[in-house]
Protein backbone atom coordinates (compact mmCIF):
# COMPACT_ATOMS: atom_id res chain seq x y z
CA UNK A 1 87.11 128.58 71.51
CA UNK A 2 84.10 126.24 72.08
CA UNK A 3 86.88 123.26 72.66
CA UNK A 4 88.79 124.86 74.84
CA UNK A 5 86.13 125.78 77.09
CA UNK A 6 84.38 122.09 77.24
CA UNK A 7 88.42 120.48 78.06
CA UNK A 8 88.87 122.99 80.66
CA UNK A 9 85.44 122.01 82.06
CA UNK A 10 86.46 118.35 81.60
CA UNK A 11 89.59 119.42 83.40
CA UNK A 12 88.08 120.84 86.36
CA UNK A 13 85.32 118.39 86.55
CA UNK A 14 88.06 115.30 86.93
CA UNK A 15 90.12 117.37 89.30
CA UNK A 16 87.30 117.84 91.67
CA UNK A 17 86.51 114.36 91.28
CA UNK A 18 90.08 113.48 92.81
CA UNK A 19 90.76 113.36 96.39
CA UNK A 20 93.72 112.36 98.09
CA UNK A 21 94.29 109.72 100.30
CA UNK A 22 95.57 110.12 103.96
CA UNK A 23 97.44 107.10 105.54
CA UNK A 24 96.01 108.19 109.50
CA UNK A 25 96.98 106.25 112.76
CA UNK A 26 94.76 106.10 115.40
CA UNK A 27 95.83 104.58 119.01
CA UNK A 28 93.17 102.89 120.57
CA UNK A 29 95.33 101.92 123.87
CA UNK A 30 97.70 102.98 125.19
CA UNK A 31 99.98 101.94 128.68
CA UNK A 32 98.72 103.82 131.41
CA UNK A 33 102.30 104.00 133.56
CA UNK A 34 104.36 104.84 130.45
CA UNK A 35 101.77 106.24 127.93
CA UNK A 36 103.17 103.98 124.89
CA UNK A 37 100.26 103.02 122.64
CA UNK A 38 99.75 99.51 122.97
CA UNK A 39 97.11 99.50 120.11
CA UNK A 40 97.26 101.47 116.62
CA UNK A 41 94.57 101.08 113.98
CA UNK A 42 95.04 102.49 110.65
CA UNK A 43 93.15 104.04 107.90
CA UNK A 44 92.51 105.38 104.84
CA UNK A 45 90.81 108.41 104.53
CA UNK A 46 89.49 110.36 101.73
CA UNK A 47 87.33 112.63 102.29
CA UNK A 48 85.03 112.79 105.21
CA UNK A 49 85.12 108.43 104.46
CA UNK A 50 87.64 106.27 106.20
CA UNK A 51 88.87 102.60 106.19
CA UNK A 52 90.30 100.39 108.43
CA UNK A 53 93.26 98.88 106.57
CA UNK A 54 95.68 97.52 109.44
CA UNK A 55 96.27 97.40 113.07
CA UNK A 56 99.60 97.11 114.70
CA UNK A 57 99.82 95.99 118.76
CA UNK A 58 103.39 96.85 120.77
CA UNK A 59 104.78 95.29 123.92
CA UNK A 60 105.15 97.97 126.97
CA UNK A 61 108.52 98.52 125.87
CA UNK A 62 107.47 99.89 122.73
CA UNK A 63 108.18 96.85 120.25
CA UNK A 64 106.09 96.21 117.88
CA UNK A 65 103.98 92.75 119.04
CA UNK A 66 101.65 92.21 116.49
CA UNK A 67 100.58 93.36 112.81
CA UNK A 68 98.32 92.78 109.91
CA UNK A 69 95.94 93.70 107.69
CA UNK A 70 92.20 95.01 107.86
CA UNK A 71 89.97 94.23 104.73
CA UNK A 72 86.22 94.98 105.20
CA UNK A 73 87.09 95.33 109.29
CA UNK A 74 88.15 91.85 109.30
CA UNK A 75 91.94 90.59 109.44
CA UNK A 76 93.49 90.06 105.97
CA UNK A 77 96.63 87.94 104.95
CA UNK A 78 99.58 87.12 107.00
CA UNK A 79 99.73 88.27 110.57
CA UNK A 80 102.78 88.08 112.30
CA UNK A 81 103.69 88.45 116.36
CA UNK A 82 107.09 89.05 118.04
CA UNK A 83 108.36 88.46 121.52
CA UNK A 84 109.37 91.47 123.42
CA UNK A 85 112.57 91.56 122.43
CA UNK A 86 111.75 92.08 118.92
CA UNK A 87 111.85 88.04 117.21
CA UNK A 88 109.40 86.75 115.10
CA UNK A 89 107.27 84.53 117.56
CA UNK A 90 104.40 83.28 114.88
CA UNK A 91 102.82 83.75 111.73
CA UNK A 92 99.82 83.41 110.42
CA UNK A 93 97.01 83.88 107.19
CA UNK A 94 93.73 85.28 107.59
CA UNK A 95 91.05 85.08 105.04
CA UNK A 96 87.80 87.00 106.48
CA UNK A 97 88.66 87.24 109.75
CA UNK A 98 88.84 83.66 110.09
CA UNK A 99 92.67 81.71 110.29
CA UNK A 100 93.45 79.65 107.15
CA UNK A 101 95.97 78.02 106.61
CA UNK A 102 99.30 76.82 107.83
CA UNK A 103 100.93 78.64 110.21
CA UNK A 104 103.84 78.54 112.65
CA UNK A 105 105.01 79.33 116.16
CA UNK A 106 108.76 80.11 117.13
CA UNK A 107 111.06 80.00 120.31
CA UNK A 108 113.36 83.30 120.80
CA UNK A 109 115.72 81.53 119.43
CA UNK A 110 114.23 81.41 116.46
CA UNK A 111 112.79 77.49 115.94
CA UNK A 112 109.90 75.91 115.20
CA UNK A 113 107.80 75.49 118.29
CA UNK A 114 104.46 74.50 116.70
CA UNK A 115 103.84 73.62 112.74
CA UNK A 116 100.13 74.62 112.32
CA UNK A 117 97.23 74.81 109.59
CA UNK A 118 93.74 75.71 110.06
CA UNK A 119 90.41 75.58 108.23
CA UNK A 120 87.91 77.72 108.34
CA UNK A 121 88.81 79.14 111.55
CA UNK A 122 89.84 76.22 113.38
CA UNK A 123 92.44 73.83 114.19
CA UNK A 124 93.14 71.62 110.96
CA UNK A 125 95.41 68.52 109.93
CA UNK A 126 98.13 67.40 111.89
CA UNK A 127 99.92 69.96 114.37
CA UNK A 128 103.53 69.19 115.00
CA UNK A 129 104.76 70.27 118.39
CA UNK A 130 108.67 70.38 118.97
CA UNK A 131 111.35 71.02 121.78
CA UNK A 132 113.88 73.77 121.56
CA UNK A 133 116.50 71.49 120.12
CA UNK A 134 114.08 70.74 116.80
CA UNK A 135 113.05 67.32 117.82
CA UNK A 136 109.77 66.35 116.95
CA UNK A 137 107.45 65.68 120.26
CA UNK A 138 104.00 65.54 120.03
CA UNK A 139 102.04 65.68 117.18
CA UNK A 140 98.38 66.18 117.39
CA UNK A 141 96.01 65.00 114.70
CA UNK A 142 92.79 67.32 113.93
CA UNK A 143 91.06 65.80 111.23
């Protein structure tokens, strides 16, 4: 009987102990004509304690503009923007809320506008800037 009672205690003790996580959104901004967020930050919440684990930014027509990661409030990993018309207009790392990396930005139509790497925040290495027909025009050396 003894055992019984000390693994039910153990049983309620650990089920106390776990608490659920909620996925929240919270819009910072939104349009004032239209009322569409323009910012969304999200968390994790357990408890009474919340993160912030990602923030998402949206054109005024409601497309989404920007996203990415939030580790220790800072942006974490590969950001990515879009044009208003929903095509992938850059990309980009983050390590500590500084860029790292390379990186690219795109025309609508989909090609490489800018090849791009930084370090430690800044512009790094050589940046390769071309027209919309993919022909290399300017390249810009940052080393």
């Amino acid at each position: 009987m003894k055992k019984i009672l000390v693994v039910l205690g153990l049983i309620m003790l650990l089920a106390s102990c776990h608490r659920e996580v909620r996925h929240v959104e919270k819009v910072v901004y939104r349009y004032a004509e239209t009322d569409i967020p323009w910012i969304i930050y999200y968390y994790d919440v357990v408890g009474r304690d919340s993160t912030w684990v990602e923030e998402k930014w949206f054109h005024e027509n409601g497309l989404l503009s920007l996203e990415g990661k939030i580790v220790d409030n800072k942006r974490e990993g590969v950001f990515k923007g879009y044009y208003p018309t929903g095509e992938l207009m850059s990309y980009g790392k983050f390590v500590k809320g500084k860029r790292e990396g390379r990186g690219k930005i795109y025309f609508v139509s989909g090609k490489v506008n800018v090849d791009n790497e930084y370090r430690d925040g800044k512009p790094y290495g050589l940046w390769k800037i071309y027209n919309e027909e993919g022909e290399l025009i300017d390249v810009k050396d940052y080393r």
